[in-house]
PDB file of N, CA and C in Angstrom:
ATOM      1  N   UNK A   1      -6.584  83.218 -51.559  1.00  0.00           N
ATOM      2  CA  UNK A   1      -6.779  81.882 -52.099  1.00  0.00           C
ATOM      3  C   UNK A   1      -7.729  81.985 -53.292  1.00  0.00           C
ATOM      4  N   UNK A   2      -7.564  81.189 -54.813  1.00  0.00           N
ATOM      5  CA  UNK A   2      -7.864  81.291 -55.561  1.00  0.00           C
ATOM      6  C   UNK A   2      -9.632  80.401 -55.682  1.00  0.00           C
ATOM      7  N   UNK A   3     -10.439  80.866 -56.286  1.00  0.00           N
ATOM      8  CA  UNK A   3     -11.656  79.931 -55.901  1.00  0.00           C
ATOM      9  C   UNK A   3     -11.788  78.889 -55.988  1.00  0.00           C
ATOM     10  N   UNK A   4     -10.782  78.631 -57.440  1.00  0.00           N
ATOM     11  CA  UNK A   4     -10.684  76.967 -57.006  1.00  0.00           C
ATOM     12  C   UNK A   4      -9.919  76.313 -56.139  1.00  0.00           C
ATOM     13  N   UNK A   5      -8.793  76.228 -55.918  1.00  0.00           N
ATOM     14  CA  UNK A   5      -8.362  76.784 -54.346  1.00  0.00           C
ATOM     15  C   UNK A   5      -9.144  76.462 -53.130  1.00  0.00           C
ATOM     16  N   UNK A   6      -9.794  77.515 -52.999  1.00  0.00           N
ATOM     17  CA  UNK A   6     -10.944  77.252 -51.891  1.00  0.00           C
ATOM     18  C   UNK A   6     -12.247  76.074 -52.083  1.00  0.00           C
ATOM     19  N   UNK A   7     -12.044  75.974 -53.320  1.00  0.00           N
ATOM     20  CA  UNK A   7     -13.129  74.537 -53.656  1.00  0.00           C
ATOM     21  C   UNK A   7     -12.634  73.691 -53.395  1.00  0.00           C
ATOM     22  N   UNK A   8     -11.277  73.298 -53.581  1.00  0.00           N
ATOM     23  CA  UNK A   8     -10.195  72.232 -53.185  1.00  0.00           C
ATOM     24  C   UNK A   8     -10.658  71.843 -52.016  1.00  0.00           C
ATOM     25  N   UNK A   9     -10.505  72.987 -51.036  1.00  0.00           N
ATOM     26  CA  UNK A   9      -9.957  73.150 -50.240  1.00  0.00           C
ATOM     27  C   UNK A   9     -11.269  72.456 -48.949  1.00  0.00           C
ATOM     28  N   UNK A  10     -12.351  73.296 -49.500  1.00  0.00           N
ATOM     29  CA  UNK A  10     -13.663  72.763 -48.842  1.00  0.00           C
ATOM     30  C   UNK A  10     -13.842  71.176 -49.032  1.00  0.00           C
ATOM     31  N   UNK A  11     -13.528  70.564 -50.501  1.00  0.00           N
ATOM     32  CA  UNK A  11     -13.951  69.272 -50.946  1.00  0.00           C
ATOM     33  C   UNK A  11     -13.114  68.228 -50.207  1.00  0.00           C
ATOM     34  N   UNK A  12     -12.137  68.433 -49.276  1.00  0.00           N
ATOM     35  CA  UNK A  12     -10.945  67.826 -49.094  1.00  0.00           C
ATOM     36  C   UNK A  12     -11.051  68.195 -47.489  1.00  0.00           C
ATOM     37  N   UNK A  13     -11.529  68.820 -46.616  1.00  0.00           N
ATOM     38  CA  UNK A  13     -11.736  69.111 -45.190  1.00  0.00           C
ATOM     39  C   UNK A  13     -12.601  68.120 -44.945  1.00  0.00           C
ATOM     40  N   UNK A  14     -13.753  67.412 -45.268  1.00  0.00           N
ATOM     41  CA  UNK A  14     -14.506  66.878 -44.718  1.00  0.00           C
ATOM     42  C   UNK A  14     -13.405  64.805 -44.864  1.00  0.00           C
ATOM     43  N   UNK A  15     -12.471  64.916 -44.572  1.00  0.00           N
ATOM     44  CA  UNK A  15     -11.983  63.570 -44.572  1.00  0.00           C
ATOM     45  C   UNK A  15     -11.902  62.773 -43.220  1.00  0.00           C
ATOM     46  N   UNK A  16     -11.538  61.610 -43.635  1.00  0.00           N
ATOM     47  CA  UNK A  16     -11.660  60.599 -42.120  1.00  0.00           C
ATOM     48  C   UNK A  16     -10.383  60.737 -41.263  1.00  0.00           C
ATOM     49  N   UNK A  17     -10.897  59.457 -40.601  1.00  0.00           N
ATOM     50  CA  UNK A  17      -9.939  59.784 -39.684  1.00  0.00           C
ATOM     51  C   UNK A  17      -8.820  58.198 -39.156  1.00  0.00           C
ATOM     52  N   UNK A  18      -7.821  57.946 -39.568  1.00  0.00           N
ATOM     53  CA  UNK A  18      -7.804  56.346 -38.774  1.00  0.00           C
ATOM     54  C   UNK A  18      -6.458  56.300 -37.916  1.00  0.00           C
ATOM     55  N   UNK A  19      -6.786  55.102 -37.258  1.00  0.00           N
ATOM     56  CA  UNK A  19      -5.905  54.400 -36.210  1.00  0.00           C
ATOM     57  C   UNK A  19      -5.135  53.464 -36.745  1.00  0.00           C
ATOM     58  N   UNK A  20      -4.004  53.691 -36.859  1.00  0.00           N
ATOM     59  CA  UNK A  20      -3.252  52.348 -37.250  1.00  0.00           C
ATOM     60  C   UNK A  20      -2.138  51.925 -36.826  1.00  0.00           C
ATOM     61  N   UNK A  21      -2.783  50.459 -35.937  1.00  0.00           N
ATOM     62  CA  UNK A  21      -1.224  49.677 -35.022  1.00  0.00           C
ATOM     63  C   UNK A  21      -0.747  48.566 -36.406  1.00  0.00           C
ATOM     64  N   UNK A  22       0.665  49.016 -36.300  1.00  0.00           N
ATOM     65  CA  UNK A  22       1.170  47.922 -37.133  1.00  0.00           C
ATOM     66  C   UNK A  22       1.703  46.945 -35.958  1.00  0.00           C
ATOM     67  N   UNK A  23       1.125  45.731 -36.371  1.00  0.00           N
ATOM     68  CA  UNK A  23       1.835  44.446 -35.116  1.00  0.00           C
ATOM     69  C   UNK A  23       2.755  43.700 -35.792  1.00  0.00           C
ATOM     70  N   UNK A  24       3.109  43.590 -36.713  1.00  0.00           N
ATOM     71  CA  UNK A  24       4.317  43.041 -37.557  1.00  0.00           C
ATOM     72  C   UNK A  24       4.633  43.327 -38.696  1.00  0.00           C
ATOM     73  N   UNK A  25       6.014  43.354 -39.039  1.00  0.00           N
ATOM     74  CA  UNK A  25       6.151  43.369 -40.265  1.00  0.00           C
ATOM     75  C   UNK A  25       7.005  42.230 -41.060  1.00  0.00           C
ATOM     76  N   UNK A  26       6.509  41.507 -41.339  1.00  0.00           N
ATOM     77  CA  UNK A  26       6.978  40.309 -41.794  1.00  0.00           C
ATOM     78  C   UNK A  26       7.650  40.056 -43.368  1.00  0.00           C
ATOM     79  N   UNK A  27       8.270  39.539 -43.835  1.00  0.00           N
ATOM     80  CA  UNK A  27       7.946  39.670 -44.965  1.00  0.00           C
ATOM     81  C   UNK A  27       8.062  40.613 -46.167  1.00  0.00           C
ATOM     82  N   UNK A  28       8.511  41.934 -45.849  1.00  0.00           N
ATOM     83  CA  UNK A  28       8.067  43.170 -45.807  1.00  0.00           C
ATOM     84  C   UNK A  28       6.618  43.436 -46.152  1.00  0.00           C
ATOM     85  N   UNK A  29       6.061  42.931 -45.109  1.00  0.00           N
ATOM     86  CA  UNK A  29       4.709  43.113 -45.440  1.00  0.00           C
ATOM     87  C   UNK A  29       3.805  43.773 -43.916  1.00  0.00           C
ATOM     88  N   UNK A  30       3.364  44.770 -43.765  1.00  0.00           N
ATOM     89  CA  UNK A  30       2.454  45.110 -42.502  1.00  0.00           C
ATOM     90  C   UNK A  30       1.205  44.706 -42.085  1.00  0.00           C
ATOM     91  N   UNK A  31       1.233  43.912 -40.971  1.00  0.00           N
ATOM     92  CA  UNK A  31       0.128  43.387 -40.476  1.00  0.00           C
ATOM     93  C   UNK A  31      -0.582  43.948 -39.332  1.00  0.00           C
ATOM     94  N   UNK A  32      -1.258  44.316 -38.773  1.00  0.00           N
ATOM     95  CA  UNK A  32      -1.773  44.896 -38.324  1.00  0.00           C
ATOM     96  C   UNK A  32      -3.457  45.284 -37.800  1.00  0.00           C
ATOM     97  N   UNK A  33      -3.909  46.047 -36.947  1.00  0.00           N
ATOM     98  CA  UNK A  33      -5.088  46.365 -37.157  1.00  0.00           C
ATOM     99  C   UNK A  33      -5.297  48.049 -37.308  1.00  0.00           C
ATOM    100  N   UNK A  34      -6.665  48.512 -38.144  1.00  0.00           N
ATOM    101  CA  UNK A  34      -6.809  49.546 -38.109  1.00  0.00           C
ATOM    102  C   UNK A  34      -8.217  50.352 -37.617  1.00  0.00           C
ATOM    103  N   UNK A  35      -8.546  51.222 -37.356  1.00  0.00           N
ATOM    104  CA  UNK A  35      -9.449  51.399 -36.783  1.00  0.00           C
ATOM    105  C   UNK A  35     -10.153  52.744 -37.576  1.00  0.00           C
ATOM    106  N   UNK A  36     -10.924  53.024 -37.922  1.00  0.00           N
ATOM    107  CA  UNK A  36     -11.801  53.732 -38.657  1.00  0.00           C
ATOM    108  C   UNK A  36     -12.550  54.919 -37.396  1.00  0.00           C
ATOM    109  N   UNK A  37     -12.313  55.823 -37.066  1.00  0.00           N
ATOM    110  CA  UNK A  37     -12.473  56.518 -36.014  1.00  0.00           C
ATOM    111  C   UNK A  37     -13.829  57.159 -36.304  1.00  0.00           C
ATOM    112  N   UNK A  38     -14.136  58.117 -37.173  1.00  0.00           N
ATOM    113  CA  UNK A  38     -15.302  58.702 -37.531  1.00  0.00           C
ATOM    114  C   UNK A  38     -16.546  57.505 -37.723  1.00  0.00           C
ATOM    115  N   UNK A  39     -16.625  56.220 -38.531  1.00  0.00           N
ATOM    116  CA  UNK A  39     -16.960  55.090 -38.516  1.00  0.00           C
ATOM    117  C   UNK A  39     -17.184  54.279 -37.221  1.00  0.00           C
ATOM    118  N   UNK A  40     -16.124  54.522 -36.450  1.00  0.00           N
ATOM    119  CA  UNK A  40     -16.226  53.162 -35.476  1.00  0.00           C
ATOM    120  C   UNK A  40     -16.083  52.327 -35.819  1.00  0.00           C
ATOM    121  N   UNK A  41     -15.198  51.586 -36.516  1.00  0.00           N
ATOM    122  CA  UNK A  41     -15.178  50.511 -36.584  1.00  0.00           C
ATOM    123  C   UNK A  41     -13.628  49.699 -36.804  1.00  0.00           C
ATOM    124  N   UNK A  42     -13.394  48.821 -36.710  1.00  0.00           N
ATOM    125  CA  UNK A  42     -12.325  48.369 -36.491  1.00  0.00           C
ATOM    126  C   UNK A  42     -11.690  47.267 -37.292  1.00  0.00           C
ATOM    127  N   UNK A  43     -10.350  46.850 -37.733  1.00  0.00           N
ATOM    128  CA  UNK A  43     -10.324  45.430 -38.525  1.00  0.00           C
ATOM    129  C   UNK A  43      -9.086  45.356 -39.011  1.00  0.00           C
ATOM    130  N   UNK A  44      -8.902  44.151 -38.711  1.00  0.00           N
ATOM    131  CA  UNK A  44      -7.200  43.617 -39.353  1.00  0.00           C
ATOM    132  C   UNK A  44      -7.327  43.498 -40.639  1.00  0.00           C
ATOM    133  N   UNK A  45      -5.853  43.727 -40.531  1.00  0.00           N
ATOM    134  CA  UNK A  45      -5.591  43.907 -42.156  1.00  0.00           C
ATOM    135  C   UNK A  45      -3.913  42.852 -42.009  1.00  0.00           C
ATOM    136  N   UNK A  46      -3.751  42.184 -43.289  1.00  0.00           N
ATOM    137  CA  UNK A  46      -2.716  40.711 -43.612  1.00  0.00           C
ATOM    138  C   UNK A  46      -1.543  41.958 -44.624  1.00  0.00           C
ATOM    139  N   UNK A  47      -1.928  43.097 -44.699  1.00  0.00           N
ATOM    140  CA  UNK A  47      -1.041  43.483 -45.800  1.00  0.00           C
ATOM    141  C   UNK A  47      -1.290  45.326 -46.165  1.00  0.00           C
ATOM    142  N   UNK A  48       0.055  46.014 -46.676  1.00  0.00           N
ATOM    143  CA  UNK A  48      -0.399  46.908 -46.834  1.00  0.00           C
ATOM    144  C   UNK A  48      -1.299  47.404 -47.696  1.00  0.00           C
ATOM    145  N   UNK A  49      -1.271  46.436 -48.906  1.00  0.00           N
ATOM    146  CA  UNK A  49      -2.514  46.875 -49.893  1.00  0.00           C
ATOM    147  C   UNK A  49      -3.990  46.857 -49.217  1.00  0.00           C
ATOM    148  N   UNK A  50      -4.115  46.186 -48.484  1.00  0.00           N
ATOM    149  CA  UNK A  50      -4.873  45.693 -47.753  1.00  0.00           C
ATOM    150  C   UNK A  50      -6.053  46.512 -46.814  1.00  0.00           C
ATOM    151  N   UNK A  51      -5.089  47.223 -46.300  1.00  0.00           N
ATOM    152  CA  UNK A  51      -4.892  48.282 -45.139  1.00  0.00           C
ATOM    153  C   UNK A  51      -5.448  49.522 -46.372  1.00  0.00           C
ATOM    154  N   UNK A  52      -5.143  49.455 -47.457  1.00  0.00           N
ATOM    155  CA  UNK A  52      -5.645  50.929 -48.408  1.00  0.00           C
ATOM    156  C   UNK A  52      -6.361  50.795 -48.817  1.00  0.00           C
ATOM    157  N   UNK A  53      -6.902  49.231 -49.060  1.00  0.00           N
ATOM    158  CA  UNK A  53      -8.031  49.086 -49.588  1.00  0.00           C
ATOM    159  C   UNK A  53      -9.148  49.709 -48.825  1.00  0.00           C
ATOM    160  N   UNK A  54      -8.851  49.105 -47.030  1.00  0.00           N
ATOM    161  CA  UNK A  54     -10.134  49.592 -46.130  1.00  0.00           C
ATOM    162  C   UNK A  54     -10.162  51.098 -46.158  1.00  0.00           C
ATOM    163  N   UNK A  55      -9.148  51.411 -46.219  1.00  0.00           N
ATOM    164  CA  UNK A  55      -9.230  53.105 -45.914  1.00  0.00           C
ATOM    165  C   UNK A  55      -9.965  53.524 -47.203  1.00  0.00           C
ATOM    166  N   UNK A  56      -9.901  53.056 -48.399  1.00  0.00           N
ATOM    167  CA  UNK A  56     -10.432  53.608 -49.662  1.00  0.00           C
ATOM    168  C   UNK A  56     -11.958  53.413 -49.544  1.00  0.00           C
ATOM    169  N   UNK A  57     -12.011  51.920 -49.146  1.00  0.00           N
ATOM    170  CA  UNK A  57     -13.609  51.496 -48.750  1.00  0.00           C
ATOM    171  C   UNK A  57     -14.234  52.735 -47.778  1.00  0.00           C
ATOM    172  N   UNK A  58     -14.053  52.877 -46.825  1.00  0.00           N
ATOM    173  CA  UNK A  58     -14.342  54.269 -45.695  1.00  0.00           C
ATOM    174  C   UNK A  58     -14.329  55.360 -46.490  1.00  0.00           C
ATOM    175  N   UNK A  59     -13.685  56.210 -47.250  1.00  0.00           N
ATOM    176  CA  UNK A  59     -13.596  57.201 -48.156  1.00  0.00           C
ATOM    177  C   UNK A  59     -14.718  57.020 -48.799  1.00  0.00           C
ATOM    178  N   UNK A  60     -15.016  56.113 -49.609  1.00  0.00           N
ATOM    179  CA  UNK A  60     -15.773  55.895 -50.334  1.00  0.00           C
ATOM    180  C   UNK A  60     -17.538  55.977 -49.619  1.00  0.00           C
ATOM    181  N   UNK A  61     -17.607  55.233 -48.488  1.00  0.00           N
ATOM    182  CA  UNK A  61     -18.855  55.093 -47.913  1.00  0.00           C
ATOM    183  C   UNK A  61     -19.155  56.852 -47.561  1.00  0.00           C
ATOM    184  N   UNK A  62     -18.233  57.375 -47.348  1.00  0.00           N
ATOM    185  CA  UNK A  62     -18.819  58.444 -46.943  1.00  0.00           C
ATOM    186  C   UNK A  62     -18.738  59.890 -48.157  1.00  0.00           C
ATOM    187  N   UNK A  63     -18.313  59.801 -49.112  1.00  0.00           N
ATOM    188  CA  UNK A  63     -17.768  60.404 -50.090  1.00  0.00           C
ATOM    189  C   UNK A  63     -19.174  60.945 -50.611  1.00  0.00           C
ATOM    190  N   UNK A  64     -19.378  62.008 -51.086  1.00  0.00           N
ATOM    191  CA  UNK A  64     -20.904  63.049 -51.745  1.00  0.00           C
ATOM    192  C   UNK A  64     -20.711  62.664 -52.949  1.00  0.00           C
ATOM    193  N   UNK A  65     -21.693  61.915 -54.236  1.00  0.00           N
ATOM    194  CA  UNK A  65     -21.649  61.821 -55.192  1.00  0.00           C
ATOM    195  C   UNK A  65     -20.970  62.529 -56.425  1.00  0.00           C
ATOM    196  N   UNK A  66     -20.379  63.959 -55.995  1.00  0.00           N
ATOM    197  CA  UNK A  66     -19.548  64.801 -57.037  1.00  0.00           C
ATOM    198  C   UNK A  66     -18.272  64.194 -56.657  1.00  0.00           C
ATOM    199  N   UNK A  67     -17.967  63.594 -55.235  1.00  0.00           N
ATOM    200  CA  UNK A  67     -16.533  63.419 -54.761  1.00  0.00           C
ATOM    201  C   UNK A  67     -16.431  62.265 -55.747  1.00  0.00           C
ATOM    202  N   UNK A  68     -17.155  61.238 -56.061  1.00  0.00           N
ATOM    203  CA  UNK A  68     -16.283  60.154 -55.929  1.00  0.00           C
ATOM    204  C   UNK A  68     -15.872  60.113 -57.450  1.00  0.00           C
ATOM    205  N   UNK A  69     -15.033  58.904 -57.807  1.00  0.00           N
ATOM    206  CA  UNK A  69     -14.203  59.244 -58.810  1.00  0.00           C
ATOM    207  C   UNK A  69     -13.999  57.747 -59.306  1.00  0.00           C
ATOM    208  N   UNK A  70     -14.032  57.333 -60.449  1.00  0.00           N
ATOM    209  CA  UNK A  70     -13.250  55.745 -60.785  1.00  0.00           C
ATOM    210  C   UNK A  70     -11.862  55.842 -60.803  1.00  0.00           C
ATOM    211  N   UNK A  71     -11.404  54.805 -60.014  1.00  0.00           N
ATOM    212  CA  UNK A  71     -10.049  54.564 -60.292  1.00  0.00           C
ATOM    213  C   UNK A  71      -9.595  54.434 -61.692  1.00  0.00           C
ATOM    214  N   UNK A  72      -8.309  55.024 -61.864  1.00  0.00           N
ATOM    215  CA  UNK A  72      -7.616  54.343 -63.205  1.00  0.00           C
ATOM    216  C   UNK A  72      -7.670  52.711 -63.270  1.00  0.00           C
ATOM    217  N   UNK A  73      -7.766  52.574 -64.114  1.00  0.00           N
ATOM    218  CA  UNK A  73      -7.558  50.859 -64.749  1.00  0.00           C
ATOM    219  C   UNK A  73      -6.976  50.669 -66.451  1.00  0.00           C
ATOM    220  N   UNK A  74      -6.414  49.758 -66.553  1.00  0.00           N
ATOM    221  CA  UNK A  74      -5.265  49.315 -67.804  1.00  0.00           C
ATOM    222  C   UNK A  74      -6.235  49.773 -68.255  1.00  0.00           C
ATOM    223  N   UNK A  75      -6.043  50.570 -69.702  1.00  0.00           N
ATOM    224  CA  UNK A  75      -7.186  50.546 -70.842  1.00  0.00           C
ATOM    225  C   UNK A  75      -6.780  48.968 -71.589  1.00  0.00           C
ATOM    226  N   UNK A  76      -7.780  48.455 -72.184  1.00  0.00           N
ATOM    227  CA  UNK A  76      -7.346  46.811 -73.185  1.00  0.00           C
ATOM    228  C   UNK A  76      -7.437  47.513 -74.590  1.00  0.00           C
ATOM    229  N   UNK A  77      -6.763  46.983 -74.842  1.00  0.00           N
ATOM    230  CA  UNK A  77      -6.453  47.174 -76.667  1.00  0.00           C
ATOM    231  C   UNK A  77      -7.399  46.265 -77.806  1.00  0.00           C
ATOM    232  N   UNK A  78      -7.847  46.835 -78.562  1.00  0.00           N
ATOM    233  CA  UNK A  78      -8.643  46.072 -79.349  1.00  0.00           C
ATOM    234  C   UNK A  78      -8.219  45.366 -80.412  1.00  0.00           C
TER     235      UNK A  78
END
């Protein structure tokens, strides 16, 4: 394995962990609750964006200051 590779590889082992009951899908939309296992903690979610948001939120709370990263966003035109 190449070193960066193995840097990958280390930076990317320490991830969470979740539970997720989908209780409907309506709409085409998943409703549900999910559960944050390493966290403890638990919480419905109305939608799948929804549901990625929390998981991103959790990533984030626990993420080492080199991990974290800004999302892409539209650049605006001047």
């Amino acid at each position: 394995m190449a070193h960066s590779q193995a840097a990958n590889h280390k930076r990317y082992a320490k991830g969470q962990s979740f539970l997720i009951q989908v209780k409907f899908r309506q709409d085409n939309c998943w409703q549900g609750t999910i559960q944050w296992l390493e966290g403890q903690k638990s919480c419905s979610f109305r939608s799948l964006l929804e549901m990625l948001r929390l998981m991103d939120e959790a990533l984030k709370a626990t993420a080492s200051p080199e991990d974290k990263q800004e999302m892409r966003c539209w650049e605006t035109e001047p």
